[in-house]
Protein backbone atom coordinates (compact mmCIF):
# COMPACT_ATOMS: atom_id res chain seq x y z
CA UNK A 1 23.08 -0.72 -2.73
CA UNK A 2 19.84 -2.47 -1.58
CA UNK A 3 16.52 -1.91 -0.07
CA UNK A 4 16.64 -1.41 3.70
CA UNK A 5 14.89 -3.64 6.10
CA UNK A 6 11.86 -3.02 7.94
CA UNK A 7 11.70 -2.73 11.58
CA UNK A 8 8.30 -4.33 12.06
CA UNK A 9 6.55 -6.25 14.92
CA UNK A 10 2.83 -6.99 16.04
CA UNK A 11 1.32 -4.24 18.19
CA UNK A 12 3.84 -1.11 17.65
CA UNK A 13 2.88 2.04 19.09
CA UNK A 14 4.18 4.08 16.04
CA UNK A 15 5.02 2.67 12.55
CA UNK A 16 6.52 5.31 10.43
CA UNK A 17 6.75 5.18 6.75
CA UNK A 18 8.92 7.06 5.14
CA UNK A 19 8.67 7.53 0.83
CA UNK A 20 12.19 5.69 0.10
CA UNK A 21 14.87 4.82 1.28
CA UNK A 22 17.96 7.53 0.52
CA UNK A 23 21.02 6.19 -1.44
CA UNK A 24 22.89 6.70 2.34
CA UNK A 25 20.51 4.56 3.82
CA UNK A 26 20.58 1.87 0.96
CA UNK A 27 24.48 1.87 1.50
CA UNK A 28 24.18 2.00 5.05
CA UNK A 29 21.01 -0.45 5.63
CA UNK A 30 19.80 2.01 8.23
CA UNK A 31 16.60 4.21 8.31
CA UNK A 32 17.30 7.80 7.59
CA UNK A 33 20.83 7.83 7.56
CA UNK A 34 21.71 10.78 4.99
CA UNK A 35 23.32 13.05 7.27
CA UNK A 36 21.22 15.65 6.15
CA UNK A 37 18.14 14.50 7.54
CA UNK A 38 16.96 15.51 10.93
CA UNK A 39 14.87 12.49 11.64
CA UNK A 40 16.48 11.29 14.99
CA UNK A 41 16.76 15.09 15.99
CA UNK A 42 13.03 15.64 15.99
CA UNK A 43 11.84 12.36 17.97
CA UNK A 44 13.93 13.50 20.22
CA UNK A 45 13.11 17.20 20.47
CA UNK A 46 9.66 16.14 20.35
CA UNK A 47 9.61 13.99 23.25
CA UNK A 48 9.37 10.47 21.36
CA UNK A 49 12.90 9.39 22.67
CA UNK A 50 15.05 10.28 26.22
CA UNK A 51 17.81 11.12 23.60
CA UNK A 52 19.04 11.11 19.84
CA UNK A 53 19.31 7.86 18.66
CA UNK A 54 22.10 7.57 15.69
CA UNK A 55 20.29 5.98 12.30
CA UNK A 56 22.68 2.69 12.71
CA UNK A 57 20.30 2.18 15.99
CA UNK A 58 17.13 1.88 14.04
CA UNK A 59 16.62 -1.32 14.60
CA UNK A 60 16.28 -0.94 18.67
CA UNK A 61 13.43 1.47 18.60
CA UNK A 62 11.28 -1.85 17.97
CA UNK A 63 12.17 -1.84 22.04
CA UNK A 64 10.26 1.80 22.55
CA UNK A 65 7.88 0.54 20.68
CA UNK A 66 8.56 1.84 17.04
CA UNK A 67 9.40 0.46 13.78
CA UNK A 68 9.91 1.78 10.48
CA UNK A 69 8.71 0.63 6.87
CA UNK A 70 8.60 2.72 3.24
CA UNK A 71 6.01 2.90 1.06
CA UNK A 72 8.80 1.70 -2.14
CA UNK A 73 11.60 0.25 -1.07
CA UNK A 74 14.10 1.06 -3.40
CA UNK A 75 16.55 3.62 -2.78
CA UNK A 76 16.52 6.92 -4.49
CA UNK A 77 17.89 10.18 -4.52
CA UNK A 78 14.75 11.46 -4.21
CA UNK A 79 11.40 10.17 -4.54
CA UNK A 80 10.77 12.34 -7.64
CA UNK A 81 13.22 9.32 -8.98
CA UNK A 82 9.86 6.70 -7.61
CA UNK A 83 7.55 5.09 -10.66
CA UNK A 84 3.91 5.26 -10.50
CA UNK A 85 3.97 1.22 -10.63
CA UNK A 86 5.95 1.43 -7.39
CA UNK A 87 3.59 3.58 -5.57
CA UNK A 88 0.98 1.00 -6.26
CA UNK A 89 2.79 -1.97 -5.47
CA UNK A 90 4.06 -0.03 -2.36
CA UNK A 91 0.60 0.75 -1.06
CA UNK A 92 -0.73 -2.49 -1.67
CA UNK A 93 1.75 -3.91 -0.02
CA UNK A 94 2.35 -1.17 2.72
CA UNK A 95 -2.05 -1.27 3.74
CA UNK A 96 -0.87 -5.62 4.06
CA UNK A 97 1.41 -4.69 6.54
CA UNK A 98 -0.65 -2.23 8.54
CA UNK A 99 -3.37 -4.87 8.58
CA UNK A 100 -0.62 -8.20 9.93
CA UNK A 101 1.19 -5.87 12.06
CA UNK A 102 -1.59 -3.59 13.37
CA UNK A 103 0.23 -0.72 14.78
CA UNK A 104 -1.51 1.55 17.01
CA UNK A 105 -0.58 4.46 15.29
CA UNK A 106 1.02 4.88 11.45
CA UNK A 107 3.18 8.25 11.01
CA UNK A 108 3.50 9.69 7.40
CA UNK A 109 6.75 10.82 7.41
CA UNK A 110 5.72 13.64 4.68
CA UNK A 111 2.31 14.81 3.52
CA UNK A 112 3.24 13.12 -0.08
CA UNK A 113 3.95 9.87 1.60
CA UNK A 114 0.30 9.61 2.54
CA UNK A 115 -1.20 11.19 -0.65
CA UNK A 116 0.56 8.65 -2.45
CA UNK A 117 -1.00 5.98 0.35
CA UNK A 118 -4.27 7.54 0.11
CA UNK A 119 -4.57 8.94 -3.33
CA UNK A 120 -5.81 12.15 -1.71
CA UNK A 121 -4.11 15.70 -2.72
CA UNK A 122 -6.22 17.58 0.03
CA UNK A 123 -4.46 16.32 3.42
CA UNK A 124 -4.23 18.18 6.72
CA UNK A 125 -1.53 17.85 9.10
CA UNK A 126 -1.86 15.69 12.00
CA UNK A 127 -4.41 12.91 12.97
CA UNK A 128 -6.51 12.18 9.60
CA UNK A 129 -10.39 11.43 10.11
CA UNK A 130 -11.07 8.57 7.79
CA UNK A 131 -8.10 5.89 8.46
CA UNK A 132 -8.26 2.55 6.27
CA UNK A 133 -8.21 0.59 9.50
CA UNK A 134 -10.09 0.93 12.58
CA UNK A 135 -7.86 -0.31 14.36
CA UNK A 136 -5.00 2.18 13.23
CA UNK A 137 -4.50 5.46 13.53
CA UNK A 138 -3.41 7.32 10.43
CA UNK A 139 -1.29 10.41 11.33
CA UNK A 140 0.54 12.95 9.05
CA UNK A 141 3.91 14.76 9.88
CA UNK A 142 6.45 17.18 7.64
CA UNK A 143 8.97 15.37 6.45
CA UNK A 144 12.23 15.35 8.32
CA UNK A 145 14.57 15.87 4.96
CA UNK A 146 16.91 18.67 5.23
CA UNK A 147 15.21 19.78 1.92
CA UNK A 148 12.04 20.94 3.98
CA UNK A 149 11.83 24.46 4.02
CA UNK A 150 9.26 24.34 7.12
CA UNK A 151 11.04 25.86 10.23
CA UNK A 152 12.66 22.81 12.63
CA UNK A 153 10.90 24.09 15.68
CA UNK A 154 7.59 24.01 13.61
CA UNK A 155 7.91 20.36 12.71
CA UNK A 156 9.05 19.53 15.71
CA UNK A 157 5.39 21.24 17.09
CA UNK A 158 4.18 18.19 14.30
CA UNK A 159 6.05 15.71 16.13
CA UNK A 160 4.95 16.87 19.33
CA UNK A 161 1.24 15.54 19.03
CA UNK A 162 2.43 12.03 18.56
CA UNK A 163 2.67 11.29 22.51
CA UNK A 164 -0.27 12.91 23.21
CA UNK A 165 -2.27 10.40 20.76
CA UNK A 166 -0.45 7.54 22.67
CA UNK A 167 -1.68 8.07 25.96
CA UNK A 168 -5.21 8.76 24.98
């Protein structure tokens, strides 16, 4: 099992960052792969893609315009399982790659994702205020494990405000 590769190119519309990659995706290589997660469900059902994509397609989104990164990139069953030295060799090297790649707009997949990022414990849901780059957009959604206990069609709603951001 290995770390999964990014999905990364100059100029992306969305970047999402996930926490980790899940011990499915590290034997898969593929972004959200554990069949419990309901990623590719909710960019679909929230308008981000003209259908569900399967996780082994990951690496085409760069054509829509997305690409996907992880704040540690070791695979875990959890990111309980993630050290506090990874966190801070993940956003170092996570804020390097927002600043090379400079993606219009950064998704959180999961409010802990960005309060490890931002070493903030008071975070909102949606567009944040104060992002680290001017040039980015800093936006947090629910995370799309099957372990969430938010309702689908309420994430989804989450998901939903990420096209609107695009075309302003």
């Amino acid at each position: 099992m290995y770390s999964i590769p990014d999905h990364l190119a100059k100029n992306l519309d969305i970047l999402f960052v996930g926490f980790n990659p899940s011990i499915r995706s590290g034997q898969t290589g593929h972004h959200y792969a554990n069949p419990n997660n309901r990623f590719w469900k909710i960019l679909f059902e929230a308008g981000l893609t003209e259908r569900k994509y399967d996780p082994s397609e990951d690496f085409t989104l760069l054509g829509l315009g997305f690409g996907f990164t992880n704040i540690v990139s070791r695979p875990t069953k959890g990111a309980a399982d993630i050290t506090k030295e990874e966190y801070k060799e993940g956003r170092k090297q996570l804020l390097a790659k927002i600043k090379l790649f400079k993606p219009r707009l950064v998704c959180f997949v999961g409010k802990g994702v960005y309060q490890e990022y931002r070493q903030k414990r008071d975070v909102p849901w949606g567009l944040q205020k104060d992002p680290l780059s001017k040039e980015t957009m800093e936006f947090v959604a629910p995370s799309s494990s099957g372990l969430v206990r938010m309702r689908i069609e309420d994430i989804i709603e989450i998901y939903r405000e990420l096209p609107e951001l695009l075309k302003k």
